[in-house]
N, C-alpha and C. Protein backbone atom coordinates (compact mmCIF):
# COMPACT_ATOMS: atom_id res chain seq x y z
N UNK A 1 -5.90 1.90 2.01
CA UNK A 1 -7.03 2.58 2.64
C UNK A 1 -8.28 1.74 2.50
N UNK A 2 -9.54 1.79 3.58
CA UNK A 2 -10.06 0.99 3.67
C UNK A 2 -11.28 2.20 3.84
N UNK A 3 -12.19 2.16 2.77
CA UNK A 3 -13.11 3.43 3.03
C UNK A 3 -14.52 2.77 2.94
N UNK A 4 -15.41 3.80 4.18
CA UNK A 4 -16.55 3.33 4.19
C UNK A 4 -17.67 4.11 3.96
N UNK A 5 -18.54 4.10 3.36
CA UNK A 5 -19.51 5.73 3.09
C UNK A 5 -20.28 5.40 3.92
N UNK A 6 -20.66 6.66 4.25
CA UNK A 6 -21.64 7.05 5.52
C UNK A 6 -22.60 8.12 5.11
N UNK A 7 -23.53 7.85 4.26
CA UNK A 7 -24.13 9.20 3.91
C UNK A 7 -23.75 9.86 2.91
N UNK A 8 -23.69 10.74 3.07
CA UNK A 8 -22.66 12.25 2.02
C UNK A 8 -21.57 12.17 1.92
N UNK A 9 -20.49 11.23 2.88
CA UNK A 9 -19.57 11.43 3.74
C UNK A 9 -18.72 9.78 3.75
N UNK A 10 -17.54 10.16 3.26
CA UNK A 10 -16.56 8.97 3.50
C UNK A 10 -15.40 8.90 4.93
N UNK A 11 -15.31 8.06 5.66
CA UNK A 11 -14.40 7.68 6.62
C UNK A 11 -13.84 6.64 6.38
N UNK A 12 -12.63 6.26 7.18
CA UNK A 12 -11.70 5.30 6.89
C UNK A 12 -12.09 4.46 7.78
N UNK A 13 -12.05 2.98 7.25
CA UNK A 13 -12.54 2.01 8.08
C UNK A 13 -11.94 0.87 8.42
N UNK A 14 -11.97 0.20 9.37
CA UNK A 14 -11.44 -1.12 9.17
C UNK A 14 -12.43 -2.78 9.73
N UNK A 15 -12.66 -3.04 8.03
CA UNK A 15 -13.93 -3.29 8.07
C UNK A 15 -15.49 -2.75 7.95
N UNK A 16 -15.93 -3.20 9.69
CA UNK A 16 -16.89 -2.46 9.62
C UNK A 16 -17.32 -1.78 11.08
N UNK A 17 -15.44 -1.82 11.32
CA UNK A 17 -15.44 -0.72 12.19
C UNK A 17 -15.09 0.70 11.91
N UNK A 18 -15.66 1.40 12.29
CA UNK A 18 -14.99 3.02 11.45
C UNK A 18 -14.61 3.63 12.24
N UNK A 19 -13.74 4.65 12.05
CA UNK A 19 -12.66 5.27 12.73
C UNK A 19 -13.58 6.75 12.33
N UNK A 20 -12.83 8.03 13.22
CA UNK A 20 -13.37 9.19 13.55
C UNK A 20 -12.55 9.88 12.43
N UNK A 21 -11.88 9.17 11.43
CA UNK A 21 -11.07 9.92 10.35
C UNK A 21 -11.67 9.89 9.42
N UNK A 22 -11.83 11.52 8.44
CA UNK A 22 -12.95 11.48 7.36
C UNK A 22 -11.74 11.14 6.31
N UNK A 23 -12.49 11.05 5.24
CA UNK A 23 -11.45 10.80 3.75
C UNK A 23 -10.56 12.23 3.61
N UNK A 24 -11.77 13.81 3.99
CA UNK A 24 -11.00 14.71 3.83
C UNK A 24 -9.69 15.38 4.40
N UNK A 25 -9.89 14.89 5.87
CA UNK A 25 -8.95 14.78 6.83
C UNK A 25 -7.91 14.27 6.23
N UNK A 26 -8.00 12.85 5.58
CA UNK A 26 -6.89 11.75 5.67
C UNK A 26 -5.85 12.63 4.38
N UNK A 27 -6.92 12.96 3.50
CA UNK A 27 -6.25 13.23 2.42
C UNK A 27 -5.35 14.89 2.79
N UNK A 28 -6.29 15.50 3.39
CA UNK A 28 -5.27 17.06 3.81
C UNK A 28 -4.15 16.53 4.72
N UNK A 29 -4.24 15.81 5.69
CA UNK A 29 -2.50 15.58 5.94
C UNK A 29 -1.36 15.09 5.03
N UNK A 30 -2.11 14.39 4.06
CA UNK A 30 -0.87 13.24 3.26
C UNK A 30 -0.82 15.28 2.55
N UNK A 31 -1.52 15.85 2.19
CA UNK A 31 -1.37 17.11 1.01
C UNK A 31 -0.34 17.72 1.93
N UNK A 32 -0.51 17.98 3.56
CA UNK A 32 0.32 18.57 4.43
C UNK A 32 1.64 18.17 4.56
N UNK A 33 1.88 16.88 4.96
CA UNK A 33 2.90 16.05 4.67
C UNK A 33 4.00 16.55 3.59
N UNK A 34 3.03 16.69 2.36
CA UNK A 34 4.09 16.46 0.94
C UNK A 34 4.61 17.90 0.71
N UNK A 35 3.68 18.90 1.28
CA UNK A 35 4.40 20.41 1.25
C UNK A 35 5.88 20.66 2.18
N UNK A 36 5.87 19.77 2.98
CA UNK A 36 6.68 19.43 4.31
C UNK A 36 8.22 18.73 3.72
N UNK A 37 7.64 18.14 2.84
CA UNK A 37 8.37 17.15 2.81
C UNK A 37 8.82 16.88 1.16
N UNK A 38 9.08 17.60 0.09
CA UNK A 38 9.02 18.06 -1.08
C UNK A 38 9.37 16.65 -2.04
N UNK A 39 10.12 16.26 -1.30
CA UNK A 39 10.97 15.09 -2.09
C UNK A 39 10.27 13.07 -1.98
N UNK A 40 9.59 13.41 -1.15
CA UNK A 40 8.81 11.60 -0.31
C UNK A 40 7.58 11.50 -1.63
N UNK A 41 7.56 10.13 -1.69
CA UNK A 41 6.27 10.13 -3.04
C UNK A 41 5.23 9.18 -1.85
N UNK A 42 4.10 9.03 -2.05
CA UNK A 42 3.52 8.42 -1.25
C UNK A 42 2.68 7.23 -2.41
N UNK A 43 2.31 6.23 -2.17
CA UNK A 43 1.43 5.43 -2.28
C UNK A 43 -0.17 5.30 -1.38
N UNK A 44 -1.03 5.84 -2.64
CA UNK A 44 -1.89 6.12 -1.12
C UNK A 44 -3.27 4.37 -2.24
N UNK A 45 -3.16 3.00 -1.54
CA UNK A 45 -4.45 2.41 -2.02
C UNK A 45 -5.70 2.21 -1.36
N UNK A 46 -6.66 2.43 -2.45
CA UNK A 46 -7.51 2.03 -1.68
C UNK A 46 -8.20 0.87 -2.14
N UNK A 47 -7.83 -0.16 -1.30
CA UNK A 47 -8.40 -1.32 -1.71
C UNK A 47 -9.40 -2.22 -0.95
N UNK A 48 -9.90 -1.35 -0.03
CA UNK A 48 -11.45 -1.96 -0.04
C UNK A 48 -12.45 -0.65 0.42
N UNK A 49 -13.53 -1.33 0.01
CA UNK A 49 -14.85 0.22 0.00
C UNK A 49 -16.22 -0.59 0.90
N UNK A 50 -16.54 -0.12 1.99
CA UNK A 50 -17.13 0.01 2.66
C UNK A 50 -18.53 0.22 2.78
N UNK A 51 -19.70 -0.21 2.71
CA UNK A 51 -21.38 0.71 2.40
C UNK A 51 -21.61 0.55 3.82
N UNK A 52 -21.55 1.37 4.66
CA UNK A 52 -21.92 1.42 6.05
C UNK A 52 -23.54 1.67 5.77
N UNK A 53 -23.62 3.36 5.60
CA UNK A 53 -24.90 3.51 5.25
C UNK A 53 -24.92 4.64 4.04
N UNK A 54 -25.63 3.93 3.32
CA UNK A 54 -25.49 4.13 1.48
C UNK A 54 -25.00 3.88 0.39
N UNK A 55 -24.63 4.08 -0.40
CA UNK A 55 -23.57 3.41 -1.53
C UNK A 55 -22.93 4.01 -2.16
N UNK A 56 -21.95 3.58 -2.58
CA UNK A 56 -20.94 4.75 -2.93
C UNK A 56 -21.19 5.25 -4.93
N UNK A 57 -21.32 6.91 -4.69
CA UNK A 57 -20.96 7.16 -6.30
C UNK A 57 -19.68 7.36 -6.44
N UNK A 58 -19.46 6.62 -7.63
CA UNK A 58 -17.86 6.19 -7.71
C UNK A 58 -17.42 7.69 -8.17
N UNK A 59 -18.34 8.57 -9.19
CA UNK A 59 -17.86 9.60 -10.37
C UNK A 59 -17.61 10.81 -9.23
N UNK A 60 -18.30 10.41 -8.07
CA UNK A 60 -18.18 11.61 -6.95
C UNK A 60 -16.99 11.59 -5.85
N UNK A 61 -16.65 10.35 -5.78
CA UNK A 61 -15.68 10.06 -4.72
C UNK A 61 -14.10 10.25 -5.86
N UNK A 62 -14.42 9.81 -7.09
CA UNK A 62 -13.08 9.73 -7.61
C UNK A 62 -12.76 11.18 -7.89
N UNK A 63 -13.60 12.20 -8.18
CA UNK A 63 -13.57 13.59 -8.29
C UNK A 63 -13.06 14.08 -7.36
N UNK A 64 -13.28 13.87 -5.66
CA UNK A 64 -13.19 14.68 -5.00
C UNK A 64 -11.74 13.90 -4.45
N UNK A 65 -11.17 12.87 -4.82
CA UNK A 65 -9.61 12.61 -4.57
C UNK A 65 -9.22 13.42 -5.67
N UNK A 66 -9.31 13.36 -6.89
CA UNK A 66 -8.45 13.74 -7.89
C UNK A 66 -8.49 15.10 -7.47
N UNK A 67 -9.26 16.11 -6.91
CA UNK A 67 -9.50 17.37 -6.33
C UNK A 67 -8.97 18.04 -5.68
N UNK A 68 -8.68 16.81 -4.47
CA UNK A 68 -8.21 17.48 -3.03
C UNK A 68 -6.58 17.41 -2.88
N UNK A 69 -6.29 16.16 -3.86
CA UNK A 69 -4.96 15.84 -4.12
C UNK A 69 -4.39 16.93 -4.99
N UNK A 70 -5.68 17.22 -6.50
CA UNK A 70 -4.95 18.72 -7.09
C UNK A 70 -3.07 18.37 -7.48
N UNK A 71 -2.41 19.10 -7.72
CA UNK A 71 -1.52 18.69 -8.76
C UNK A 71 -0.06 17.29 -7.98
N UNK A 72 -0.54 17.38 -6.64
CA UNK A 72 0.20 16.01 -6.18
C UNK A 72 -0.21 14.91 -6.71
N UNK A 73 -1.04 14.84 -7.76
CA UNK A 73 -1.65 13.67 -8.03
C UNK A 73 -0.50 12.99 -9.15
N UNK A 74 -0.21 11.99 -9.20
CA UNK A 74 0.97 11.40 -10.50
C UNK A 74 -0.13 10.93 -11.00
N UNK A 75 -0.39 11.36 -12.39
CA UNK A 75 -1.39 10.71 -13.99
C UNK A 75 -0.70 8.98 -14.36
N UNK A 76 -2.04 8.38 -14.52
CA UNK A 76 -1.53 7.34 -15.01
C UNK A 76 -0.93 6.85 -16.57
N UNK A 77 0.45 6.62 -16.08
CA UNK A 77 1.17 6.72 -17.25
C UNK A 77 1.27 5.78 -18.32
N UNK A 78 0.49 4.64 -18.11
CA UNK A 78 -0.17 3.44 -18.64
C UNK A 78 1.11 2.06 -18.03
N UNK A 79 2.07 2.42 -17.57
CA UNK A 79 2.89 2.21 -16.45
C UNK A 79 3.64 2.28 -15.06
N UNK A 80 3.63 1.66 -14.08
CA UNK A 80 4.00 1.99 -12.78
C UNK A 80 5.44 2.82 -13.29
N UNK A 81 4.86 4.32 -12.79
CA UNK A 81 6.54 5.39 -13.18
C UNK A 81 7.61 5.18 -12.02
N UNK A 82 8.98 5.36 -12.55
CA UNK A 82 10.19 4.98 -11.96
C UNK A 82 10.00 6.64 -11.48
N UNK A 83 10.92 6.52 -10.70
CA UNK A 83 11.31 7.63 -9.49
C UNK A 83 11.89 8.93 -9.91
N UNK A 84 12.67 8.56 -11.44
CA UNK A 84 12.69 9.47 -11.96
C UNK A 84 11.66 10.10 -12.71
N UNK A 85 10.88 9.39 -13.12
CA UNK A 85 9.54 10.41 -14.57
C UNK A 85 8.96 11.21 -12.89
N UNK A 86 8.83 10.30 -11.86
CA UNK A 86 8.08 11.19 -10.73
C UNK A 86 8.88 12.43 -10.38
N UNK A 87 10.21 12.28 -10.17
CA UNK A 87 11.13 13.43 -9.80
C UNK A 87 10.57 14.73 -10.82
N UNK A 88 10.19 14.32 -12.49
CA UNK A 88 10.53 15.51 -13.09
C UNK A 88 9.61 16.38 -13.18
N UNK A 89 8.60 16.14 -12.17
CA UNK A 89 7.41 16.58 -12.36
C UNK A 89 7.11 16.99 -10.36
N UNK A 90 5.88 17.56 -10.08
CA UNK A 90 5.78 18.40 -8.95
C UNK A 90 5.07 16.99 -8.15
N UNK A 91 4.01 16.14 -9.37
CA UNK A 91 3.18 15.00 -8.45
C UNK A 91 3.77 13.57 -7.39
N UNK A 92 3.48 13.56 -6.29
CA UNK A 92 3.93 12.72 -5.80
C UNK A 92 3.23 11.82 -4.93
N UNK A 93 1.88 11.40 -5.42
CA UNK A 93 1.27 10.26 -4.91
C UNK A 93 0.43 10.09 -6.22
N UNK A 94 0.90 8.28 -6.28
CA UNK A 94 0.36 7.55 -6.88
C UNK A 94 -1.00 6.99 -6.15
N UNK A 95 -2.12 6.86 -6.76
CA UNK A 95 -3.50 6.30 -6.37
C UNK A 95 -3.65 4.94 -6.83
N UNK A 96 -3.56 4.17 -6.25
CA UNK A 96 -4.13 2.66 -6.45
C UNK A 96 -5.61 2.59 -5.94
N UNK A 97 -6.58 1.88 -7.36
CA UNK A 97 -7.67 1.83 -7.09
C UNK A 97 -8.49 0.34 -7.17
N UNK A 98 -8.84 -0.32 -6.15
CA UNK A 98 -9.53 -1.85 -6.31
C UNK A 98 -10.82 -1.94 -5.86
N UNK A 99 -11.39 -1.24 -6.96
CA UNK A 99 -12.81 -1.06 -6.77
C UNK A 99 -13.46 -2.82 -7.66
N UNK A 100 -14.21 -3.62 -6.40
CA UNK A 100 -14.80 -4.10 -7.12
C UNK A 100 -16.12 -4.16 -8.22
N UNK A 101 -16.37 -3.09 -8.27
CA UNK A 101 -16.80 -3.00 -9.63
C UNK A 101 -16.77 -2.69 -10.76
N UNK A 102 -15.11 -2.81 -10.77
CA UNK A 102 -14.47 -2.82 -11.91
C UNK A 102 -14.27 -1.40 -12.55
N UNK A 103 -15.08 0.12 -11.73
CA UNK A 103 -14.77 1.19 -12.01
C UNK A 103 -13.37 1.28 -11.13
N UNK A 104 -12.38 2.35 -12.50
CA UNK A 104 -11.38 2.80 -12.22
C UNK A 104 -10.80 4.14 -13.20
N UNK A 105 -11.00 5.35 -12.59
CA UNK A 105 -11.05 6.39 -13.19
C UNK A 105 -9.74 5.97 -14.02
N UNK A 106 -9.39 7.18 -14.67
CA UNK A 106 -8.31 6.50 -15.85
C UNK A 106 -6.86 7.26 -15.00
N UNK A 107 -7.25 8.28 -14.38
CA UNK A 107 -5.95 8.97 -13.24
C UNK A 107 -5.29 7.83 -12.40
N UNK A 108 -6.28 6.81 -11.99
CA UNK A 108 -5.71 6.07 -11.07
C UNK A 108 -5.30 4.72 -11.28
N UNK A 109 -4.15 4.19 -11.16
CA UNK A 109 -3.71 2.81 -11.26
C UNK A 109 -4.35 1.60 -10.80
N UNK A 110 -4.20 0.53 -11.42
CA UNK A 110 -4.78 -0.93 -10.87
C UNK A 110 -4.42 -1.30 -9.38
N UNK A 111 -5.05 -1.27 -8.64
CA UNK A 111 -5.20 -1.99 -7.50
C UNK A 111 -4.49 -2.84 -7.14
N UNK A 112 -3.63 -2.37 -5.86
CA UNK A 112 -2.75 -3.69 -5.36
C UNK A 112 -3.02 -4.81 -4.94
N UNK A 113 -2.32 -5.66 -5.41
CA UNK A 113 -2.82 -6.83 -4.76
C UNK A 113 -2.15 -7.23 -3.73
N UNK A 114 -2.74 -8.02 -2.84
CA UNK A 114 -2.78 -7.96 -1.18
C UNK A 114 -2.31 -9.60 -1.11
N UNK A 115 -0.97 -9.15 -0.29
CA UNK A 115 -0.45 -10.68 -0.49
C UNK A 115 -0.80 -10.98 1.26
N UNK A 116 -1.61 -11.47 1.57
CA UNK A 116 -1.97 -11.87 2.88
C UNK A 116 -2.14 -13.79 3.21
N UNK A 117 -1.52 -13.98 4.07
CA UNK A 117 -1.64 -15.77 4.18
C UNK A 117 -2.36 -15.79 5.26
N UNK A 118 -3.50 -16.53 4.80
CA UNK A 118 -4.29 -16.87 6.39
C UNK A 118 -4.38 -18.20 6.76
N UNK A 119 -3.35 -18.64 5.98
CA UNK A 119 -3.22 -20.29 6.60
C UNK A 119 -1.87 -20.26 7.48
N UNK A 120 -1.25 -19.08 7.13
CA UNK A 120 -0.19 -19.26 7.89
C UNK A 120 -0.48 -18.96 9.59
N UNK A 121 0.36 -19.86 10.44
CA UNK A 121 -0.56 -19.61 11.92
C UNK A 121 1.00 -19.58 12.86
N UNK A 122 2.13 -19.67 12.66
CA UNK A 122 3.56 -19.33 13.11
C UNK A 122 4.35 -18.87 11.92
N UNK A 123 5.29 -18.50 12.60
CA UNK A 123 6.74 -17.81 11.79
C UNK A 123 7.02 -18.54 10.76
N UNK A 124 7.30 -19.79 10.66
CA UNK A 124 7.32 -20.85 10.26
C UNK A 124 6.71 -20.76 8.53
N UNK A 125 5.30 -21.38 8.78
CA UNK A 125 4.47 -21.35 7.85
C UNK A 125 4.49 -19.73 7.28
N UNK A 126 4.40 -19.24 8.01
CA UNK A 126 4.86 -17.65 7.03
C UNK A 126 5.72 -17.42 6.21
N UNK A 127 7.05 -17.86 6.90
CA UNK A 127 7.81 -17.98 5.93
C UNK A 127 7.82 -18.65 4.62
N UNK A 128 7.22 -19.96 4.60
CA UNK A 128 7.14 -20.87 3.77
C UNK A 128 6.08 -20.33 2.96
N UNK A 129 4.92 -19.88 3.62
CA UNK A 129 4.49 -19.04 2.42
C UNK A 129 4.53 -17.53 1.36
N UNK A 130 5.22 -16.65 2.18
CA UNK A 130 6.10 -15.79 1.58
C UNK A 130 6.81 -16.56 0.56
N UNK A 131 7.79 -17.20 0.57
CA UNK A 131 8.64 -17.76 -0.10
C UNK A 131 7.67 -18.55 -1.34
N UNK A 132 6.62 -19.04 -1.13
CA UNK A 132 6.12 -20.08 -2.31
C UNK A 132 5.41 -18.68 -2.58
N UNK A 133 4.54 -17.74 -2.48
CA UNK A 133 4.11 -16.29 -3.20
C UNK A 133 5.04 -15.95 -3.98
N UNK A 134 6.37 -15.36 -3.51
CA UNK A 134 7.63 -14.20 -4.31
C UNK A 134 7.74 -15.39 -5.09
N UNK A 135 7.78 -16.78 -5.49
CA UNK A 135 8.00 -17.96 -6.50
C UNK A 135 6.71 -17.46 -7.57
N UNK A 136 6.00 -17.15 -7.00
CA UNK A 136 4.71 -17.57 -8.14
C UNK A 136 4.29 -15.98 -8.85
N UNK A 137 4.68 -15.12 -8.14
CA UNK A 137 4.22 -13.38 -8.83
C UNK A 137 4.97 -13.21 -9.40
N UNK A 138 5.00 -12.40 -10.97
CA UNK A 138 5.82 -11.90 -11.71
C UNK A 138 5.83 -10.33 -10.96
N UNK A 139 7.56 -10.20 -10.68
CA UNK A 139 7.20 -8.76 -10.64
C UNK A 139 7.30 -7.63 -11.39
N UNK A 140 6.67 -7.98 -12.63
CA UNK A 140 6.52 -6.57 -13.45
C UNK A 140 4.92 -6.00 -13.68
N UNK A 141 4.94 -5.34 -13.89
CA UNK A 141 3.74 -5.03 -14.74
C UNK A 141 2.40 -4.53 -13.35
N UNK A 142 2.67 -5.09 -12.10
CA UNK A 142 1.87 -4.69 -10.98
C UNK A 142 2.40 -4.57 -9.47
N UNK A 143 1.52 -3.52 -8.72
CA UNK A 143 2.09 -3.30 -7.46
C UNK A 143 1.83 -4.50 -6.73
N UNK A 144 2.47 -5.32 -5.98
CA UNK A 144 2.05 -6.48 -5.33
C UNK A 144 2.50 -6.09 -3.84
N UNK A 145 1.64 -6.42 -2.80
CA UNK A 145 2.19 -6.83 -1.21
C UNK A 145 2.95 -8.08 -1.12
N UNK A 146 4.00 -8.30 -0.07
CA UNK A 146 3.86 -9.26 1.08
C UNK A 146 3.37 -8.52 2.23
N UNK A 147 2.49 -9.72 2.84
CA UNK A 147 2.61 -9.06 4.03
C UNK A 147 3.05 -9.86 4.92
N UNK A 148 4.12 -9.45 5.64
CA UNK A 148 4.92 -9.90 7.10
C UNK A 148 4.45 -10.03 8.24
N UNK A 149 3.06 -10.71 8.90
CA UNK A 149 2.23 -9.88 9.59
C UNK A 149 2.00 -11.36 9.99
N UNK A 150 1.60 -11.84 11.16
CA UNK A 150 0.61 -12.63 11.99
C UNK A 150 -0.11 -12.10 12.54
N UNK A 151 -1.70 -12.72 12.32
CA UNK A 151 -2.83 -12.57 12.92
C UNK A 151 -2.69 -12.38 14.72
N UNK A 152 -3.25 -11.58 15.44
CA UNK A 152 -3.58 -11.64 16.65
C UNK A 152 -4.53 -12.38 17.16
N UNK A 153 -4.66 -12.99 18.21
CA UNK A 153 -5.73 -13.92 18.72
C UNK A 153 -6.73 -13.45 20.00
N UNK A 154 -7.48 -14.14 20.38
CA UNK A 154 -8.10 -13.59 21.40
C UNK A 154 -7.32 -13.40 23.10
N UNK A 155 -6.10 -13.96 22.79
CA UNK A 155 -5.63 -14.00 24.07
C UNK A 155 -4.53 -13.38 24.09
N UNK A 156 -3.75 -13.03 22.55
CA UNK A 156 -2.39 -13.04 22.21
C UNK A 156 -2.52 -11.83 21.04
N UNK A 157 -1.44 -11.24 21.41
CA UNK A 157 -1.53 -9.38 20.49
C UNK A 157 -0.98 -9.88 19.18
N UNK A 158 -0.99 -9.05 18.22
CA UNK A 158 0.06 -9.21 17.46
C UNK A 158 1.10 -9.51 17.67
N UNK A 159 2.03 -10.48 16.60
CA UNK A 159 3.08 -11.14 16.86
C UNK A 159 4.16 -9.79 16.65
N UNK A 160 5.29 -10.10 17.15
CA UNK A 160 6.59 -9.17 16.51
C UNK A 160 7.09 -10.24 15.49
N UNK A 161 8.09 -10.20 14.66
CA UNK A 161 8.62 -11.18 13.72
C UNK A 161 9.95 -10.80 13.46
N UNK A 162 11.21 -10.68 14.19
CA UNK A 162 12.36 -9.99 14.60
C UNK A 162 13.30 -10.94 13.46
N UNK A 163 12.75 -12.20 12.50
CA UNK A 163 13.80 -12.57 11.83
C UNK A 163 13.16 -12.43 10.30
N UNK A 164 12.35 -11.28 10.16
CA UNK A 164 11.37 -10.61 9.39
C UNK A 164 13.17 -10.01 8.65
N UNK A 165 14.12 -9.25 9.43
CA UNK A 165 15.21 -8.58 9.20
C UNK A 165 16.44 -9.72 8.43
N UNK A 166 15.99 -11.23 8.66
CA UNK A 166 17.56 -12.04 7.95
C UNK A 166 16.24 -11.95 7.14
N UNK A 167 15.30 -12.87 6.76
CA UNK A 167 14.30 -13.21 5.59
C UNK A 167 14.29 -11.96 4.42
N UNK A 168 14.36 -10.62 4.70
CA UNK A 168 14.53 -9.67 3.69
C UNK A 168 16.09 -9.15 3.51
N UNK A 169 17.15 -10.08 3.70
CA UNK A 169 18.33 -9.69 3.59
C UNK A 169 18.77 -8.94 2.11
N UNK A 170 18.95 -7.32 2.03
CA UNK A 170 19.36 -7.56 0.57
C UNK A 170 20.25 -7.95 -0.36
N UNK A 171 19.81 -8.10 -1.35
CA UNK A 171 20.53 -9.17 -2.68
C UNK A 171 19.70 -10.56 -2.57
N UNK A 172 18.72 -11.06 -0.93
CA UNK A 172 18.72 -12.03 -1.30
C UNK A 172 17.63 -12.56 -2.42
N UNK A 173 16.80 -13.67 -2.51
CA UNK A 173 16.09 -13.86 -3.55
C UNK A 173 14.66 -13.29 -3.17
N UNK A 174 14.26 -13.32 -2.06
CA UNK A 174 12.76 -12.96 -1.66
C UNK A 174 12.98 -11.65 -1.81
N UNK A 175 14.29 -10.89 -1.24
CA UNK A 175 14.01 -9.26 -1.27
C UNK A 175 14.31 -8.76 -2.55
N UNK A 176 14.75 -9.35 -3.29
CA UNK A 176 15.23 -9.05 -4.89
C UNK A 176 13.95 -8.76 -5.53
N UNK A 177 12.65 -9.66 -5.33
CA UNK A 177 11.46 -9.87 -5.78
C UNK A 177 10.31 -9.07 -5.55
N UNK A 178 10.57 -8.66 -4.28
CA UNK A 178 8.89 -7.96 -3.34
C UNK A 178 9.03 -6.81 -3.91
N UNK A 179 7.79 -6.06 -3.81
CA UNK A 179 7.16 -5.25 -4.51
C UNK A 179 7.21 -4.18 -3.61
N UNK A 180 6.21 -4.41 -2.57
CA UNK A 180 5.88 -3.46 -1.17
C UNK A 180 5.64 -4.96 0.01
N UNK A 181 6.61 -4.51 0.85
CA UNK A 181 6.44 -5.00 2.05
C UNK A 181 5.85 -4.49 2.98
N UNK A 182 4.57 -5.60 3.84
CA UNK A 182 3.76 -4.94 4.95
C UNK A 182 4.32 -5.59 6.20
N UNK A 183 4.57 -4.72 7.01
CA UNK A 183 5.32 -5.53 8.49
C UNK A 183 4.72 -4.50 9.68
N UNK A 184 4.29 -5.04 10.39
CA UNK A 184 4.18 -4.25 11.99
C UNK A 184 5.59 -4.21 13.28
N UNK A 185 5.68 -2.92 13.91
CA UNK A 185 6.52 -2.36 14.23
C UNK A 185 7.87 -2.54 13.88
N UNK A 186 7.99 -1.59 12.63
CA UNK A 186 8.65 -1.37 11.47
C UNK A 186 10.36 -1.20 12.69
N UNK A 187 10.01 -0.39 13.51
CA UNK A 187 11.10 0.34 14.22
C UNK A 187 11.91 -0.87 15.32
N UNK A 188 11.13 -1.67 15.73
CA UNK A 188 11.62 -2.55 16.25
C UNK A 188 12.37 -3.68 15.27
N UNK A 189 11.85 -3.93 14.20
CA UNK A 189 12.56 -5.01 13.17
C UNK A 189 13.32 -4.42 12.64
N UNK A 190 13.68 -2.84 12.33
CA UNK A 190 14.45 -2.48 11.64
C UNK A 190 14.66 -2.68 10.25
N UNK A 191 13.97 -3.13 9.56
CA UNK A 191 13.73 -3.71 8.10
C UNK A 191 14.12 -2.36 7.06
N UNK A 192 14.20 -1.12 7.63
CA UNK A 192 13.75 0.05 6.45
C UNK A 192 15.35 0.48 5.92
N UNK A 193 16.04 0.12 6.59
CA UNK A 193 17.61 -0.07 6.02
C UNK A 193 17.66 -1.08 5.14
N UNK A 194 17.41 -2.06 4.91
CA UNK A 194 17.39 -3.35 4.34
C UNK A 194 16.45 -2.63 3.28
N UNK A 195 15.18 -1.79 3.34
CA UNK A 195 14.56 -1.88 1.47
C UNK A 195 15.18 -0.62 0.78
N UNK A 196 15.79 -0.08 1.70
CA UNK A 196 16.38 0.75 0.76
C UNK A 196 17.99 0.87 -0.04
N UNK A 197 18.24 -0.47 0.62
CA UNK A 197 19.36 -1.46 0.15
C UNK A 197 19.33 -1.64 -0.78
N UNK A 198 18.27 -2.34 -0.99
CA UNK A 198 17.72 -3.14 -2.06
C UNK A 198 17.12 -2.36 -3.22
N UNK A 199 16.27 -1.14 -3.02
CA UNK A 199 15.87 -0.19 -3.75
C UNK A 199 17.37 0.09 -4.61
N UNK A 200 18.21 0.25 -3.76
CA UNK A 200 19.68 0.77 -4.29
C UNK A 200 20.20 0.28 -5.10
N UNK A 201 20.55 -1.77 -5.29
CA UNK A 201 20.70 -3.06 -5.55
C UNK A 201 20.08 -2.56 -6.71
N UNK A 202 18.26 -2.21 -6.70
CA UNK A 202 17.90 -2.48 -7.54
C UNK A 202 17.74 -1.70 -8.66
N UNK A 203 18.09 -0.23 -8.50
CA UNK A 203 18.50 0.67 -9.46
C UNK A 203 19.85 0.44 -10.54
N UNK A 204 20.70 -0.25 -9.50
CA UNK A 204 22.29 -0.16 -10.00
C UNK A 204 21.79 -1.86 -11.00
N UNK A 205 20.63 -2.28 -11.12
CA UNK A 205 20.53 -3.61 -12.06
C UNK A 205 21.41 -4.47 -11.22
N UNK A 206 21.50 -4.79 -10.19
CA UNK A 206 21.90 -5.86 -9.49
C UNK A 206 20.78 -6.79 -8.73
């Protein structure tokens, strides 16, 4: 999540363009969602904050998530919880918080880090840098991205990346490793069979 204050008032932004979606909005569907849907845990981060017009109080904004979320909220357990400590309990969204100023209520987890390549400019170099990232992150101890994603250009939309599906093959070494994968049109690459492969792989310690 990408939030921008406006006053009294938070919306979701991208950048420093803002969208007609308030924070309260965003947050009553994911609350709608999870009544719907009893068993789905969500990841909700927010990792960048916005001063459109004003500045944000952190003690006010972190109140009124921990609030609105109310007992869906998962407490930070001084560890990223496995699926089971989440099962045994009613909460099912974890809060990632990357506030740069280093405030981070104690409910909410460390901030993901955002695996984005902007040197990469084809499939190619993406790959190659995916591959030299999942080499260099340990994956314990934090939520990490890839992201699967080429930039759009002024002439040219977003890319599709259709061998996005062999590169996360599971068992192999890159998908053994990733944390959270970011990819655009999920439904066309078909990738969501493949992490839950691997989710599977990776329960059974394989």
């Amino acid at each position: 999540i990408r939030l921008g204050c406006q006053g009294n008032d938070w919306v979701l932004v991208h950048d420093t363009w803002r969208t007609k979606v308030s924070l309260k909005a965003a947050l009553g569907q994911v609350c709608k969602f999870l009544r719907e849907n009893k068993d789905e845990v969500i990841i909700l981060d927010f990792h960048r904050f916005v001063e459109l017009h004003g500045k944000f109080d952190w003690d006010k904004l972190s109140n009124f998530v921990i609030k609105k979320l109310g007992h869906f909220l998962i407490p930070n357990y001084g560890h990223i919880p496995t699926i089971d400590e989440v099962y045994k309990t009613t909460s099912r969204v974890l809060v990632a918080w990357n506030c740069r100023d280093g405030y981070r209520p104690a409910y909410f987890y460390r901030g993901i880090r955002q695996g984005w390549y902007e040197n990469a400019h084809n499939k190619k170099e993406l790959y190659e840098a995916i591959e030299d990232d999942v080499r260099k992150v340990s994956p314990h101890g934090r939520m990490w991205t890839v992201g699967c994603v080429l930039p759009a250009s002024a002439i040219h939309s977003v890319p599709r990346i259709p061998e996005a599906k062999k590169w996360f093959t599971p068992g192999n070494q890159i998908c053994k490793k990733v944390n959270i994968l970011q990819i655009d049109f999920v439904d066309e690459v078909d990738i969501v069979p493949h992490a839950i492969s691997q989710c599977l792989l990776n329960g059974r310690g394989c």
